[in-house]
Every structure is written in structure tokens, then in C-alpha cells.
Protein backbone atom coordinates (compact mmCIF):
# COMPACT_ATOMS: atom_id res chain seq x y z
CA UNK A 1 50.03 -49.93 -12.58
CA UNK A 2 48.43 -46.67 -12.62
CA UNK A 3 47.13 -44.91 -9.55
CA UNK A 4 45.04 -41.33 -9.05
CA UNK A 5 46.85 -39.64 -6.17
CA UNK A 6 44.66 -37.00 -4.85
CA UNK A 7 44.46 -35.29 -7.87
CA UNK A 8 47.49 -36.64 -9.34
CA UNK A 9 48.20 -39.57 -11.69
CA UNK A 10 50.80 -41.88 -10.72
CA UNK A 11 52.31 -44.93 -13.08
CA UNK A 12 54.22 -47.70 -10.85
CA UNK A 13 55.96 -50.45 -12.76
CA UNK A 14 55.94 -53.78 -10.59
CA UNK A 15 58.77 -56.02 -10.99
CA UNK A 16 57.54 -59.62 -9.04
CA UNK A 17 60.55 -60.48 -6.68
CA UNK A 18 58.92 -63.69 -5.15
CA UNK A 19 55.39 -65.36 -5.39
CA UNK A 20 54.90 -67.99 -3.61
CA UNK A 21 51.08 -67.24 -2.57
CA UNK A 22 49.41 -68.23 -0.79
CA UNK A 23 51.82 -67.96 1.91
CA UNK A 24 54.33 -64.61 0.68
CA UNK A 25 54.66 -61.81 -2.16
CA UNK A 26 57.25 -60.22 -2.92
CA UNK A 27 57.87 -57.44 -5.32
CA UNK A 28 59.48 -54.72 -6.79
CA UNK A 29 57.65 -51.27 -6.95
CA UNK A 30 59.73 -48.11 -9.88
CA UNK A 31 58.16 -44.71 -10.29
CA UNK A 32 60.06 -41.78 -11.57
CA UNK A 33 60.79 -40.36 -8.46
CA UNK A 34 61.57 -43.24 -5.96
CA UNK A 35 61.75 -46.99 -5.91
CA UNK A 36 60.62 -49.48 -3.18
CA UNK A 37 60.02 -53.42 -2.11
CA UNK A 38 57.10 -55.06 -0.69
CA UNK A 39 56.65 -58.13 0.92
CA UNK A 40 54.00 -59.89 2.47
CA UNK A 41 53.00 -62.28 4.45
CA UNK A 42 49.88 -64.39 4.64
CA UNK A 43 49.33 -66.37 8.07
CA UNK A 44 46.18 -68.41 8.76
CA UNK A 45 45.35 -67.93 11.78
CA UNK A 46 41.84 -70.20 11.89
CA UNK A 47 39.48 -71.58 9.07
CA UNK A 48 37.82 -68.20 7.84
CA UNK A 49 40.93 -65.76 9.03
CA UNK A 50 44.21 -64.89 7.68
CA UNK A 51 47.01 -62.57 9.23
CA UNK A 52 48.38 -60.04 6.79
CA UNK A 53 51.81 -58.77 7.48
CA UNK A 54 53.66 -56.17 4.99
CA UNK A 55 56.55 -54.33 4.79
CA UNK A 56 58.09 -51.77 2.96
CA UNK A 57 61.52 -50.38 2.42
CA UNK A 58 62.33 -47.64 0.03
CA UNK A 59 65.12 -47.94 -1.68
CA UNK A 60 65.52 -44.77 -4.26
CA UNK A 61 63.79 -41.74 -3.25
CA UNK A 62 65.24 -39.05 -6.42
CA UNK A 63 63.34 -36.08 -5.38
CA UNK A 64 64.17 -33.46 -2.97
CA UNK A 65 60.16 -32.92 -1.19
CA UNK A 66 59.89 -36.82 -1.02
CA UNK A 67 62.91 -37.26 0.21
CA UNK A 68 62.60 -34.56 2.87
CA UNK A 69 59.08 -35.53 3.90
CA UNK A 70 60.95 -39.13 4.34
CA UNK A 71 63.45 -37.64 6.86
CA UNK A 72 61.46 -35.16 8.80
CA UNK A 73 57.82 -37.19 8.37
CA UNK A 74 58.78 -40.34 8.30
CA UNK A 75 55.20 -42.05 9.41
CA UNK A 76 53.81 -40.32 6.44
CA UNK A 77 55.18 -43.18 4.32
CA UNK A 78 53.57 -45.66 6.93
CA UNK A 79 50.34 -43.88 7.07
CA UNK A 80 50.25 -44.49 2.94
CA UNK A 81 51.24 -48.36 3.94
CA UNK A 82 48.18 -48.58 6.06
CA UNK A 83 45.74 -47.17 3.53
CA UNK A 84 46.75 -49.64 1.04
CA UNK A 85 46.47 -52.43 3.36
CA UNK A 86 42.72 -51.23 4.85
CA UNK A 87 42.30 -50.76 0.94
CA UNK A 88 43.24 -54.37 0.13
CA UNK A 89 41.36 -56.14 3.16
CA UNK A 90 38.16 -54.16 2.37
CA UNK A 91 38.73 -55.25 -1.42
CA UNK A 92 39.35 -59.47 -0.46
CA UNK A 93 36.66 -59.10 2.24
CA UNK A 94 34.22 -58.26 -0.33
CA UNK A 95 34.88 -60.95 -2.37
């Protein structure tokens, strides 16, 4: 998967853990620098609505301003969570 960053590139490799849509994903998520899972959860919650849960655990971080962002910002990595989501929502509710 590749990604613009700001004004950075970024190349993600995605390694599917678990698909069993349309009720969970689960995945696998490599860069150079760290490593991380996803999973989420789709829950209908009427006819037209659907509850989207996710969460992410990071499992590699190999870099020392990453890594020290991680332990003294640690909602920064949340924050980034919670743009992709808004990001994904706006993309389905397009559709």
C-alpha cells in the first residue's frame, strides 16, 4: 500500500490476519520502521447504520523519534487512528 504522509511517501505491506467481513477484519500492517495489527469490527446497529469499532496495537516500533513520540505522545498514534477512520467513513458514505 502506498501512502503520501505530509510530504512523505510511505509503503505499508498488509498481511490479512482474518476476514470474515462483513462482520470483522483483521490484518497485519510492516513498514520499515515499525509494525502493527488492526482489527475491526462491523456492528449493525439498524437497517441503514453500522457501528465501526477498530483497534490498533503496535507491535515493532525500530526507530528512535517514533518510538519516543510513542512513549511521551502516546495519543499521537490515536489521533492518526481517528483520521483513518473519519477517512474511511467519509469514503463508504459516499458510496
Amino acid at each position: 500500500m502506498y501512502y503520501t504522509y505530509g510530504k512523505r511517501d510511505m509503503v505499508l505491506t498488509e498481511t490479512v490476519l482474518k476476514n470474515e467481513l462483513p462482520k470483522s477484519f483483521e490484518a497485519f500492517y510492516s513498514h520499515k520502521h515499525m509494525d502493527n495489527t488492526m482489527k475491526c469490527t462491523f456492528i449493525e446497529i439498524g437497517p441503514e447504520k453500522t457501528e465501526y469499532r477498530y483497534e490498533f496495537v503496535y507491535t515493532r516500533i525500530n526507530w528512535v523519534l517514533p518510538k519516543l513520540m510513542a512513549i511521551l505522545f502516546p495519543s499521537m498514534y490515536r489521533k492518526q487512528g481517528d483520521k483513518w477512520m473519519k477517512q474511511f467513513k467519509e469514503f463508504v458514505e459516499s458510496r
